[in-house]
PDB file of N, CA and C in Angstrom:
ATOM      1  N   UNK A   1      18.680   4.421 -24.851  1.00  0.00           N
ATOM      2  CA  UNK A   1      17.725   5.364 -24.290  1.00  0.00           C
ATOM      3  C   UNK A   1      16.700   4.651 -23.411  1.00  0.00           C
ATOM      4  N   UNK A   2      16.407   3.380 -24.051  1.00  0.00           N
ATOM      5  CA  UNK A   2      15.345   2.456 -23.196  1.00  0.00           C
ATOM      6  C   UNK A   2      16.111   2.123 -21.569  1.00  0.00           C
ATOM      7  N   UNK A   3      17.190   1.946 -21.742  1.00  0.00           N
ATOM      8  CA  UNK A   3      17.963   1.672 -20.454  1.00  0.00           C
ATOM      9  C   UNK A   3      17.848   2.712 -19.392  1.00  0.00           C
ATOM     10  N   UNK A   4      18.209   3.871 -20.475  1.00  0.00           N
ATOM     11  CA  UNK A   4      18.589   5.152 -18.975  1.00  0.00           C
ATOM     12  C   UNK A   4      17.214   5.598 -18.502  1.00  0.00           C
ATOM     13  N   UNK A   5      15.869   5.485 -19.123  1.00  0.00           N
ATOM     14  CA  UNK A   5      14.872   5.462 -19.288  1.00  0.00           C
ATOM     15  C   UNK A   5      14.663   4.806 -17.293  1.00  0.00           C
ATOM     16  N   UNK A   6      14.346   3.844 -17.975  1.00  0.00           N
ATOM     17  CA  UNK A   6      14.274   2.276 -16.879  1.00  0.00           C
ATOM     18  C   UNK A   6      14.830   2.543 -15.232  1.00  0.00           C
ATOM     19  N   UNK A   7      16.716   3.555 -15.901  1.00  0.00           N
ATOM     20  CA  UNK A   7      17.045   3.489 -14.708  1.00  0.00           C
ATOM     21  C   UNK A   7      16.639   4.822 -14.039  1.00  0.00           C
ATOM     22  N   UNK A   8      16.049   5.591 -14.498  1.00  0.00           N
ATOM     23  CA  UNK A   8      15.298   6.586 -13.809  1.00  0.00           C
ATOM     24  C   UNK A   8      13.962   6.721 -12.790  1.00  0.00           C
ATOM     25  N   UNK A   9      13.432   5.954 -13.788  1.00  0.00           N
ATOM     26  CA  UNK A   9      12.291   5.155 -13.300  1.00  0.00           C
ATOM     27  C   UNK A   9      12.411   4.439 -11.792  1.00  0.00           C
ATOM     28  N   UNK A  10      13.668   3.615 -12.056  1.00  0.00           N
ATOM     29  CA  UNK A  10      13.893   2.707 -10.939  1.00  0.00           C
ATOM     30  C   UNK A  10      14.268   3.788  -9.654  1.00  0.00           C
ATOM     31  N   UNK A  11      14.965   4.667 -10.009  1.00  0.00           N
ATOM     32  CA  UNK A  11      15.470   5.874  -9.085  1.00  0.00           C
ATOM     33  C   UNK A  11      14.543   6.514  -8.153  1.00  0.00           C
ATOM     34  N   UNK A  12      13.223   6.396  -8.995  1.00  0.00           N
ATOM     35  CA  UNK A  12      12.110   7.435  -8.393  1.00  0.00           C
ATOM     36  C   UNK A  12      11.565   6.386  -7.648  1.00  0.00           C
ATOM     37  N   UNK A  13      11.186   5.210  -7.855  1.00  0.00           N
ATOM     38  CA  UNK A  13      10.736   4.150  -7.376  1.00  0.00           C
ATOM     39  C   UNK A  13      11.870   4.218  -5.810  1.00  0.00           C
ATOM     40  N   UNK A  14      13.006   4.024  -5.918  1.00  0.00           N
ATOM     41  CA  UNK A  14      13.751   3.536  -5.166  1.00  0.00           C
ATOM     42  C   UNK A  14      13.651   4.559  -3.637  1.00  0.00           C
ATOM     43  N   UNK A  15      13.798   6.296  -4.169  1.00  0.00           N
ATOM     44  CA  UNK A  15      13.823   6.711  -3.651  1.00  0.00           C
ATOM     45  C   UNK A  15      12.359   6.866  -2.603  1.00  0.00           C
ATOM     46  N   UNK A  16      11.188   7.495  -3.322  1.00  0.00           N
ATOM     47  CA  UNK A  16       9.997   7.558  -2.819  1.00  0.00           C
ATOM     48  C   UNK A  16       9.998   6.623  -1.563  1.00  0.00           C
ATOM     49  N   UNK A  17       9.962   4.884  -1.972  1.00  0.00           N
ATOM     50  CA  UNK A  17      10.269   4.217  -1.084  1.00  0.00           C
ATOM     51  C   UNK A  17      10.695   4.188  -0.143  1.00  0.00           C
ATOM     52  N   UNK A  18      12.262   4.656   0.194  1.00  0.00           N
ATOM     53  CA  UNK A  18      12.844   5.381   1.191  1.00  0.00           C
ATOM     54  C   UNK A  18      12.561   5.824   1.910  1.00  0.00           C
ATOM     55  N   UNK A  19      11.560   6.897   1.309  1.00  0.00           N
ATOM     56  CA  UNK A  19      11.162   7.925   2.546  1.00  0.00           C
ATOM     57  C   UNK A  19      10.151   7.632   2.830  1.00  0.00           C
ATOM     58  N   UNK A  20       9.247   6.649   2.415  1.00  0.00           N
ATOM     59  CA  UNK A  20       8.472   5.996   3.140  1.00  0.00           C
ATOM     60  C   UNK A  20       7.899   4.912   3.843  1.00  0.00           C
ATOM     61  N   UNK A  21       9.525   3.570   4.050  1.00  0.00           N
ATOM     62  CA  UNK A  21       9.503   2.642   4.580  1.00  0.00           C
ATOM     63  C   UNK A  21      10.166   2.934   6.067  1.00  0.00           C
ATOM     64  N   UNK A  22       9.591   1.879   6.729  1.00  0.00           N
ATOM     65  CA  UNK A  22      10.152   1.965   7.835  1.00  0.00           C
ATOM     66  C   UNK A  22      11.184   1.037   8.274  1.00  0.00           C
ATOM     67  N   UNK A  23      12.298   1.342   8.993  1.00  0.00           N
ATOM     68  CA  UNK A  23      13.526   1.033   9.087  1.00  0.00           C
ATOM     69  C   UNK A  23      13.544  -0.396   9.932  1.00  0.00           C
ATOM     70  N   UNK A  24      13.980  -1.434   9.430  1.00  0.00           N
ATOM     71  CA  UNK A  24      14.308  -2.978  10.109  1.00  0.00           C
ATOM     72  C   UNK A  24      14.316  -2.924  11.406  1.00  0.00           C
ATOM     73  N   UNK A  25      15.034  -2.086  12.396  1.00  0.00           N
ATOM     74  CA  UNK A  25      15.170  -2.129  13.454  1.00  0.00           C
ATOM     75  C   UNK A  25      14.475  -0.891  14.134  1.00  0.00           C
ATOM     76  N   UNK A  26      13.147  -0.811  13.919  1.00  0.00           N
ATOM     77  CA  UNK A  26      12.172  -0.051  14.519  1.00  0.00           C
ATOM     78  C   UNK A  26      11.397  -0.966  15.120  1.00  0.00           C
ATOM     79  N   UNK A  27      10.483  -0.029  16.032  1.00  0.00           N
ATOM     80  CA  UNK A  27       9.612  -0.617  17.241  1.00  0.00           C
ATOM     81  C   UNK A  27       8.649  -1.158  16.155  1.00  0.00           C
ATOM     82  N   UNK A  28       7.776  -2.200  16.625  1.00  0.00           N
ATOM     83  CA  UNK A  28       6.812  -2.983  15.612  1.00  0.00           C
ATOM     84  C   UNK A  28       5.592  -1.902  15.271  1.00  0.00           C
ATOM     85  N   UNK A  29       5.166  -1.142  16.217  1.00  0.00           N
ATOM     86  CA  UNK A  29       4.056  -0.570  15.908  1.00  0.00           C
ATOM     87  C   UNK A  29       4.475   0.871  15.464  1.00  0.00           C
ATOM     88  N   UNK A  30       5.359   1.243  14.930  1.00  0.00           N
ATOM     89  CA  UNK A  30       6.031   2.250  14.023  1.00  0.00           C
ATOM     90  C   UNK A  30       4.909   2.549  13.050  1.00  0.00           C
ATOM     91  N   UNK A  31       4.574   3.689  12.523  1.00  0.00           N
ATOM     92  CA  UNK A  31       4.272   3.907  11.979  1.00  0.00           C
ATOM     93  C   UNK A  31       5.097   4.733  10.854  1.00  0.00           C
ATOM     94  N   UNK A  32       4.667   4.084   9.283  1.00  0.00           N
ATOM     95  CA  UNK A  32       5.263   4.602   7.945  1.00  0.00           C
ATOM     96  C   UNK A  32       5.535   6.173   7.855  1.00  0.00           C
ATOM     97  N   UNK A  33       6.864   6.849   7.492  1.00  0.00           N
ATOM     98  CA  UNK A  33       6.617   8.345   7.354  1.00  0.00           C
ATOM     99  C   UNK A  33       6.025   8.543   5.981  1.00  0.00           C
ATOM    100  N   UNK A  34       4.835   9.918   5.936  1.00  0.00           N
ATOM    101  CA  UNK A  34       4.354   9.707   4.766  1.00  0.00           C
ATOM    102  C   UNK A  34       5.281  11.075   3.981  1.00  0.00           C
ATOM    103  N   UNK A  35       4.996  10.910   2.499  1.00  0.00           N
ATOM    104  CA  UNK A  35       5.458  11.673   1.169  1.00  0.00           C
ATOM    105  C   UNK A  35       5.634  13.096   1.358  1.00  0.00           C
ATOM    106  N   UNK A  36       6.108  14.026   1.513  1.00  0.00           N
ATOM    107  CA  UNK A  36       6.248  15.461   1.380  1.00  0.00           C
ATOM    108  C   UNK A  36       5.109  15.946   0.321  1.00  0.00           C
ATOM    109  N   UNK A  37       4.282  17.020   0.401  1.00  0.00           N
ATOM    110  CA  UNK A  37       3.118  17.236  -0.183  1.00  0.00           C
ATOM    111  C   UNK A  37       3.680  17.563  -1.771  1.00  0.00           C
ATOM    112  N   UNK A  38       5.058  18.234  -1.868  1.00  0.00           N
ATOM    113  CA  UNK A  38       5.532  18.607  -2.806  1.00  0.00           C
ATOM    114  C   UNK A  38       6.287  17.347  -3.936  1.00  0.00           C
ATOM    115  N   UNK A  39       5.992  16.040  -3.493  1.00  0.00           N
ATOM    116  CA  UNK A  39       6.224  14.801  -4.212  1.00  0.00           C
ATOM    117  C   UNK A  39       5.528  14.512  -4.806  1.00  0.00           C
ATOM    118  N   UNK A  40       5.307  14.214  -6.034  1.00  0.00           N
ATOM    119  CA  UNK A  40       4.012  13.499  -6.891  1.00  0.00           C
ATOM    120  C   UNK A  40       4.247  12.160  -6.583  1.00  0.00           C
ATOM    121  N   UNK A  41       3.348  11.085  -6.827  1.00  0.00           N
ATOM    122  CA  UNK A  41       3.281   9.766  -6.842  1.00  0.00           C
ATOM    123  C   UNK A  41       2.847   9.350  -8.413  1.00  0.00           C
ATOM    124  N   UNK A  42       3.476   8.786  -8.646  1.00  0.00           N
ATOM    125  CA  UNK A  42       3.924   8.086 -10.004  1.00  0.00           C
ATOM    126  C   UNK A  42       3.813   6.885 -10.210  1.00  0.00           C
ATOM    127  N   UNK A  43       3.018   6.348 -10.869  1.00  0.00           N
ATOM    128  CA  UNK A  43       3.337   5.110 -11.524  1.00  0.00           C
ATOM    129  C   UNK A  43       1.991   4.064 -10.664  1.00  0.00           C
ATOM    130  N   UNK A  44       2.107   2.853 -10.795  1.00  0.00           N
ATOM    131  CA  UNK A  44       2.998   1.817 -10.830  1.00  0.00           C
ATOM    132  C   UNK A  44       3.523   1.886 -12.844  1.00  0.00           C
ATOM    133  N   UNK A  45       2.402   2.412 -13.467  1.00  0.00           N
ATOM    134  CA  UNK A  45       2.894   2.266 -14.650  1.00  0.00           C
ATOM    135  C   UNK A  45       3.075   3.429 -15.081  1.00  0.00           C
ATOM    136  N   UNK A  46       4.266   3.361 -15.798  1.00  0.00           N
ATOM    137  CA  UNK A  46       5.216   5.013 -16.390  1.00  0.00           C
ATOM    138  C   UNK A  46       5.344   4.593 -17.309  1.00  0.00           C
ATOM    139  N   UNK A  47       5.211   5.719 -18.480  1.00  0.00           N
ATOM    140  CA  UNK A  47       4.894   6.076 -19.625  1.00  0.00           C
ATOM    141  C   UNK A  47       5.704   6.874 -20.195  1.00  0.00           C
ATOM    142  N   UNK A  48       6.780   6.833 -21.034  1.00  0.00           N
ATOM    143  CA  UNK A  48       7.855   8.027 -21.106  1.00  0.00           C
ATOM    144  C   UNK A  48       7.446   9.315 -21.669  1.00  0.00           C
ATOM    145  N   UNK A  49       8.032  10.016 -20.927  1.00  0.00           N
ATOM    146  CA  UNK A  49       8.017  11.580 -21.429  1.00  0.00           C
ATOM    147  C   UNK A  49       7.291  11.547 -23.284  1.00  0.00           C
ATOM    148  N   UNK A  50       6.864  12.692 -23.716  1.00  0.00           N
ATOM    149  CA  UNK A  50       6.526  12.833 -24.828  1.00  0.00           C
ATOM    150  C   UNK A  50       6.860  14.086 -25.400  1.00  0.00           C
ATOM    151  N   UNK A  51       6.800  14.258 -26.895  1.00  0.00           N
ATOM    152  CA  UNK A  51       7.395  15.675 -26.956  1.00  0.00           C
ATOM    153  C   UNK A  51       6.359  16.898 -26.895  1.00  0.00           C
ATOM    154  N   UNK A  52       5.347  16.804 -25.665  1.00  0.00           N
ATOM    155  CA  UNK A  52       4.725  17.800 -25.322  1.00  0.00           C
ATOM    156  C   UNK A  52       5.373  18.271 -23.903  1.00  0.00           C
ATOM    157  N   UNK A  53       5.785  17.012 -23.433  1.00  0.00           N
ATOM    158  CA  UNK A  53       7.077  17.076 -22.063  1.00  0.00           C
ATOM    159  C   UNK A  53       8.128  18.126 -22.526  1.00  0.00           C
ATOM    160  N   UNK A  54       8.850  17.725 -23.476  1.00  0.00           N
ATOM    161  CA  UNK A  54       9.748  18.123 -23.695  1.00  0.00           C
ATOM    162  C   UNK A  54       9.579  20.030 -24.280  1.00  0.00           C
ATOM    163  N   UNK A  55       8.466  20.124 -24.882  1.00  0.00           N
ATOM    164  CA  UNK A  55       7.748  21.434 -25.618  1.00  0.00           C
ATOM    165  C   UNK A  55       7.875  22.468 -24.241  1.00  0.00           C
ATOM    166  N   UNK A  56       6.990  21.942 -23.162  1.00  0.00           N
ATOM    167  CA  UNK A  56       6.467  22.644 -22.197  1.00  0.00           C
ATOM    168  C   UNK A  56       8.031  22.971 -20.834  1.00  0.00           C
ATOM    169  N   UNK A  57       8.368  22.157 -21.702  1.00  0.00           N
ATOM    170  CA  UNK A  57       9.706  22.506 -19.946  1.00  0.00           C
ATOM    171  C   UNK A  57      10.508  22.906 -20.372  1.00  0.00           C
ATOM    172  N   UNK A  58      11.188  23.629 -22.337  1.00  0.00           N
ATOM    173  CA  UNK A  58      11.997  24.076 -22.937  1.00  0.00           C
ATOM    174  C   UNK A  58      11.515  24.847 -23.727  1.00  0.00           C
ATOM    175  N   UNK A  59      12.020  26.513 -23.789  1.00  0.00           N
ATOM    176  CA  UNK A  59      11.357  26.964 -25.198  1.00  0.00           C
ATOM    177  C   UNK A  59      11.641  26.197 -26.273  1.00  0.00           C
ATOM    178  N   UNK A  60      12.780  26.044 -26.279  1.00  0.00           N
ATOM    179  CA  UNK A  60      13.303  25.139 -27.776  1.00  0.00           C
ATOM    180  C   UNK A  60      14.021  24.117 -27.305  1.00  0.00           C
ATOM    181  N   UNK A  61      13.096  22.835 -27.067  1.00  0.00           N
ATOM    182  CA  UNK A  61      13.155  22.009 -27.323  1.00  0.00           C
ATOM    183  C   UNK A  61      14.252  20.766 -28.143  1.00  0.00           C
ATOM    184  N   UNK A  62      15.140  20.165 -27.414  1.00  0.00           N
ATOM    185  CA  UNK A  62      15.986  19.597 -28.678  1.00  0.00           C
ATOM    186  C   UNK A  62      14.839  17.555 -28.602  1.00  0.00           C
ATOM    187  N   UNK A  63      14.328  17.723 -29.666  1.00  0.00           N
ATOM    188  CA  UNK A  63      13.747  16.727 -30.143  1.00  0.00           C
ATOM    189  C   UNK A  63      14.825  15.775 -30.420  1.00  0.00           C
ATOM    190  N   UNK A  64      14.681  14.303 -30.067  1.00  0.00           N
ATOM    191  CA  UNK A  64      15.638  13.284 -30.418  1.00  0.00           C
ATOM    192  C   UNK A  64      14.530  12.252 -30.801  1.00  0.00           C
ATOM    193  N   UNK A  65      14.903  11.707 -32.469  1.00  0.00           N
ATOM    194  CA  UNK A  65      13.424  10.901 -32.557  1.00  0.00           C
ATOM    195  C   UNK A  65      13.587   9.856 -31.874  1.00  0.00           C
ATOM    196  N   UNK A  66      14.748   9.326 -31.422  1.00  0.00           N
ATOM    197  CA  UNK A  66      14.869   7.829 -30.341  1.00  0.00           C
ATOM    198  C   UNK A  66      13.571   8.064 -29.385  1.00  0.00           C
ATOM    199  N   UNK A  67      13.574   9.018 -28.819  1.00  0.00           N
ATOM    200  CA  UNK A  67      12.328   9.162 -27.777  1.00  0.00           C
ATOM    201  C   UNK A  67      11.444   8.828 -28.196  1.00  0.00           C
ATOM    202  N   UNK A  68      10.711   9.366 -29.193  1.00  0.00           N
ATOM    203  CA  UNK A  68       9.556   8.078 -29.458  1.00  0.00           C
ATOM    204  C   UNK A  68       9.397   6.737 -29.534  1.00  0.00           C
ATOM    205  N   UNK A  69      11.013   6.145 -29.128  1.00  0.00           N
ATOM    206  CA  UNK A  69      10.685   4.367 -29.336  1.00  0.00           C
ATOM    207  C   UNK A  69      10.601   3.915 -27.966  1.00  0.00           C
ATOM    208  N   UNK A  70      10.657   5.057 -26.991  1.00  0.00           N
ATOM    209  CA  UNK A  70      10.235   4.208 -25.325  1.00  0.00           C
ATOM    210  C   UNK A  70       9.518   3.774 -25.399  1.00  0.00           C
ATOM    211  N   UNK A  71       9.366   2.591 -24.439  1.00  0.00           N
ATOM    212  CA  UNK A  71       8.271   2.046 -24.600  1.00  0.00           C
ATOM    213  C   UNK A  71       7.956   1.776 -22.807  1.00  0.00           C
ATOM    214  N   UNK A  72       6.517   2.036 -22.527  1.00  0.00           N
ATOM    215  CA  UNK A  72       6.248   2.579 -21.170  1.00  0.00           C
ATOM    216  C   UNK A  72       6.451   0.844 -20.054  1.00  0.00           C
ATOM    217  N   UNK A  73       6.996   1.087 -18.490  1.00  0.00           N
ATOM    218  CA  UNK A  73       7.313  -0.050 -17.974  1.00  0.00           C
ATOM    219  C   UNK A  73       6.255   0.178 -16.728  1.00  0.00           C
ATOM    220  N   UNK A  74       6.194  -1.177 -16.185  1.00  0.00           N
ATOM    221  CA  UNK A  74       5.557  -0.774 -15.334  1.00  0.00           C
ATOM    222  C   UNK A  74       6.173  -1.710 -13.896  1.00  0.00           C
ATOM    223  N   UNK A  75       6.068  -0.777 -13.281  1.00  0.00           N
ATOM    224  CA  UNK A  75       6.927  -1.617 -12.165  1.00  0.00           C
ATOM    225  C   UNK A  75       6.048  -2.175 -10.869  1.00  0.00           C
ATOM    226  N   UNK A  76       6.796  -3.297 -10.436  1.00  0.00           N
ATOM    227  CA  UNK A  76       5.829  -4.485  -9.220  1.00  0.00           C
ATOM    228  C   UNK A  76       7.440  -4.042  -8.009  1.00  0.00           C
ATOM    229  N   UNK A  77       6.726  -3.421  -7.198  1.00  0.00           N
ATOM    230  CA  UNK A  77       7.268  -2.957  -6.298  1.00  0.00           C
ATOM    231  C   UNK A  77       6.570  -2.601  -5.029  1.00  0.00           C
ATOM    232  N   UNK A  78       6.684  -3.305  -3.548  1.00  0.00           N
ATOM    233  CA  UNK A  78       6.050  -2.731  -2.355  1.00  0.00           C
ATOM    234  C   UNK A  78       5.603  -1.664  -2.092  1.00  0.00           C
ATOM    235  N   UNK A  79       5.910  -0.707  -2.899  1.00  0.00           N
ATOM    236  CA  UNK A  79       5.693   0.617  -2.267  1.00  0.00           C
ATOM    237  C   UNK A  79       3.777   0.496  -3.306  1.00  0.00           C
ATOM    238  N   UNK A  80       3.670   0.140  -4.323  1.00  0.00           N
ATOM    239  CA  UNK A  80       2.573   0.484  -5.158  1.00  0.00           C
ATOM    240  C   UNK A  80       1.653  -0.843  -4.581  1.00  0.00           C
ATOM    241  N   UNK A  81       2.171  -2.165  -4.530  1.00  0.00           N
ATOM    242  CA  UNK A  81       1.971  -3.495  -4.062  1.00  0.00           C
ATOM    243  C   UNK A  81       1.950  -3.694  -2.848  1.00  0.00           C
ATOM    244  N   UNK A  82       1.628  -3.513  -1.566  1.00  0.00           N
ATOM    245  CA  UNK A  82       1.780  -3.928  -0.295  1.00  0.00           C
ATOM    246  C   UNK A  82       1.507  -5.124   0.024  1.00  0.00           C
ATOM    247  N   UNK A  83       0.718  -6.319  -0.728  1.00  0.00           N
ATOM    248  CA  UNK A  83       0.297  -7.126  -0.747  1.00  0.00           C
ATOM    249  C   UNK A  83       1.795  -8.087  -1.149  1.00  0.00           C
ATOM    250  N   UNK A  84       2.489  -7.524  -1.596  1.00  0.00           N
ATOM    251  CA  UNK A  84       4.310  -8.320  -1.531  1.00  0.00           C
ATOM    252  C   UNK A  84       4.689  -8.761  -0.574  1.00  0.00           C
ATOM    253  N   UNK A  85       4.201  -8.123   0.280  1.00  0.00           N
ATOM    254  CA  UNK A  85       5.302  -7.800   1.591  1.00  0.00           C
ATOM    255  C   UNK A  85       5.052  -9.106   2.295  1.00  0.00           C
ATOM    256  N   UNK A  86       4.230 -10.061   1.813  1.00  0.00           N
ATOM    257  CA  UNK A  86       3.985 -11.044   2.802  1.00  0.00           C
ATOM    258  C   UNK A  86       3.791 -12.562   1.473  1.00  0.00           C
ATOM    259  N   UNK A  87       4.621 -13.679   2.027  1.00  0.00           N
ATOM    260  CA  UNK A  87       4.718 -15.108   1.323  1.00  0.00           C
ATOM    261  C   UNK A  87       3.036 -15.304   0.922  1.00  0.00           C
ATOM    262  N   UNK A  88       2.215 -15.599  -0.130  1.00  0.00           N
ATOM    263  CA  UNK A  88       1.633 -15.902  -0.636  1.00  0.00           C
ATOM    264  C   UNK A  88       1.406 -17.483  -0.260  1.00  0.00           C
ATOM    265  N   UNK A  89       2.154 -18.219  -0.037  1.00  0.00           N
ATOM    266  CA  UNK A  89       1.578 -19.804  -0.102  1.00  0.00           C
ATOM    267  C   UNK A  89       1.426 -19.751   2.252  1.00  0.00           C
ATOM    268  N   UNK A  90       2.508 -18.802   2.745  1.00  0.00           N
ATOM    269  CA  UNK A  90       2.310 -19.533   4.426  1.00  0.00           C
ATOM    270  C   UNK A  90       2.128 -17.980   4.953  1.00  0.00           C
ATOM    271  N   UNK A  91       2.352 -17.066   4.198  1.00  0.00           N
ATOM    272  CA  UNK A  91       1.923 -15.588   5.489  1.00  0.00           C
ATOM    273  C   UNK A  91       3.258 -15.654   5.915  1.00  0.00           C
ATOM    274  N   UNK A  92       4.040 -15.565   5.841  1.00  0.00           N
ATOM    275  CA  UNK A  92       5.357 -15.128   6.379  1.00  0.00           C
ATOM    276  C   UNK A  92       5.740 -13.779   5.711  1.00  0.00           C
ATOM    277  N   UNK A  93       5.875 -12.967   7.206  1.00  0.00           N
ATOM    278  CA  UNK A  93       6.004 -11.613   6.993  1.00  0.00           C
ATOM    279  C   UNK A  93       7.768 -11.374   6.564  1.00  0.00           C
ATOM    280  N   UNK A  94       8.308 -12.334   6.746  1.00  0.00           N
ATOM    281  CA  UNK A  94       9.749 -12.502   7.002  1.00  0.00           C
ATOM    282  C   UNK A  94      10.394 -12.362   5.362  1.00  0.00           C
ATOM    283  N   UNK A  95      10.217 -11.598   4.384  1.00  0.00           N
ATOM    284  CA  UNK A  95      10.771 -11.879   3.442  1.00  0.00           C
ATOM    285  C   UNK A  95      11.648 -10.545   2.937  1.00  0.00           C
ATOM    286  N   UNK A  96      12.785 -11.093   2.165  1.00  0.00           N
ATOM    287  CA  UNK A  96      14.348  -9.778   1.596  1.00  0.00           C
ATOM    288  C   UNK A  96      13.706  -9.740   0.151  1.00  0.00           C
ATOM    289  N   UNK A  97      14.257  -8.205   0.058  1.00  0.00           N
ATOM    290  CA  UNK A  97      13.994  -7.712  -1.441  1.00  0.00           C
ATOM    291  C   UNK A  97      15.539  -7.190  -1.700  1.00  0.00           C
ATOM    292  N   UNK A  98      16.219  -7.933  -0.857  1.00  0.00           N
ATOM    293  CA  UNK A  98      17.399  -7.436  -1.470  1.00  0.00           C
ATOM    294  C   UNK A  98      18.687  -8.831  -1.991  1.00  0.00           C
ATOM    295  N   UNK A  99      17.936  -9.291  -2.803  1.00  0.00           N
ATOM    296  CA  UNK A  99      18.412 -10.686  -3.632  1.00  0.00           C
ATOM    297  C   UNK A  99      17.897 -11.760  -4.295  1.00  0.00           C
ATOM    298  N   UNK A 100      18.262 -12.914  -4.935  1.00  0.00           N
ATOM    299  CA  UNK A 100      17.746 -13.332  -5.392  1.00  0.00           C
ATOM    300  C   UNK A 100      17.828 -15.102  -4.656  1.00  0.00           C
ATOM    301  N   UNK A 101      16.874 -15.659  -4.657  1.00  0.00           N
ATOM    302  CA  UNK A 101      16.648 -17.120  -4.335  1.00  0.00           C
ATOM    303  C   UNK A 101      16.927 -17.971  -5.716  1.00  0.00           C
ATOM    304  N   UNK A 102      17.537 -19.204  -5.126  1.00  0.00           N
ATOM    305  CA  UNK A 102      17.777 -20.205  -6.482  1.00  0.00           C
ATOM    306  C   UNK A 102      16.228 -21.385  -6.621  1.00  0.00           C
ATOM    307  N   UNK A 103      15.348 -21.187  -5.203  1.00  0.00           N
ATOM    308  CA  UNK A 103      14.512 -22.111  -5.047  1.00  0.00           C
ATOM    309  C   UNK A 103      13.130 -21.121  -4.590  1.00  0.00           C
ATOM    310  N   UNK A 104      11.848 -21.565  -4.638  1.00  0.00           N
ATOM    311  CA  UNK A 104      10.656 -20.967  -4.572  1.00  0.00           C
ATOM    312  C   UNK A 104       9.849 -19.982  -5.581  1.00  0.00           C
ATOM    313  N   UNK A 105       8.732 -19.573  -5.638  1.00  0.00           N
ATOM    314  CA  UNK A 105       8.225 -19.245  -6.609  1.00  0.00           C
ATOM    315  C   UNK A 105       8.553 -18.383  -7.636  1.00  0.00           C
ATOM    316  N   UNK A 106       8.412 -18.590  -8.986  1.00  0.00           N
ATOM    317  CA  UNK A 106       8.777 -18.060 -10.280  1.00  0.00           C
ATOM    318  C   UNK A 106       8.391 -17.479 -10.809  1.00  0.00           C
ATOM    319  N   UNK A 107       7.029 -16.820 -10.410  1.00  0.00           N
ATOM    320  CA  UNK A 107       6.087 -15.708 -10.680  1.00  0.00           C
ATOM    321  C   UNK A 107       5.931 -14.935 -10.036  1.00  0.00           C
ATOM    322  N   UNK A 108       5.536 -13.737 -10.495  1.00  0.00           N
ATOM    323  CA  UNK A 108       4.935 -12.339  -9.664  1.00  0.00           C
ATOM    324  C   UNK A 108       3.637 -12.659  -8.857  1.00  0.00           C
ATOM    325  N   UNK A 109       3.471 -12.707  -7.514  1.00  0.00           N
ATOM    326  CA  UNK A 109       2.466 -13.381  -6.648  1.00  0.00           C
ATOM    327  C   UNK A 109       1.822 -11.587  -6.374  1.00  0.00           C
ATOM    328  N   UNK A 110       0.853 -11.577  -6.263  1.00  0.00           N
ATOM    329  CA  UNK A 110      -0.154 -10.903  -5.179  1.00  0.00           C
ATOM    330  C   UNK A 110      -0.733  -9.704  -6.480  1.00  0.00           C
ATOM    331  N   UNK A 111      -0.107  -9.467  -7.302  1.00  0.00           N
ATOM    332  CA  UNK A 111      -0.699  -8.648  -8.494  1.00  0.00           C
ATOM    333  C   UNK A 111      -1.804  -8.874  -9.465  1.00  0.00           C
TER     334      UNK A 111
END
């Protein structure tokens, strides 16, 4: 439950993002599209559902006591962090979030 939890989380994260980054091969002075008014903004730290969640969006409710053992995550991601987006030790705007390095820093920088 902690997993599918996580990967939901990551979903909303992933998506939001989406629709509000701007695309690699855009003009430099592009400006970000912003959120649809009908989107909430969530997080950086999420807290799982509770069974007042669950009360209010079902008459009857199917309670699973696993749900009470989430335990809330909080995610380090550009979209909440903008201060990522750029190397911490030289200012290099030049950096991928889509992999992993075997060499350079081992901590969460700019949080």
């Amino acid at each position: 439950m902690q997993l599918k939890w996580e990967a939901e989380v990551v979903e909303y994260v992933d998506t939001i993002h989406g629709m509000t980054k701007i695309h690699g091969n855009a003009k430099a002075n592009t400006v970000a599209a912003s959120l649809r008014i009908n989107i909430p903004i969530i997080g950086p730290f999420f807290e799982p559902p509770g069974y007042l969640h669950l009360q209010k969006r079902n008459a009857t409710p199917s309670i699973e006591p696993g749900s009470s053992y989430l335990l809330p995550i909080t995610i380090i991601h550009p979209f909440f962090h903008p201060g990522l987006e750029s190397c911490p030790a030289c200012g290099s705007q030049n950096t991928y979030w889509d992999g992993w390095t075997p060499t350079g820093p081992r901590e969460v920088h700019g949080v």
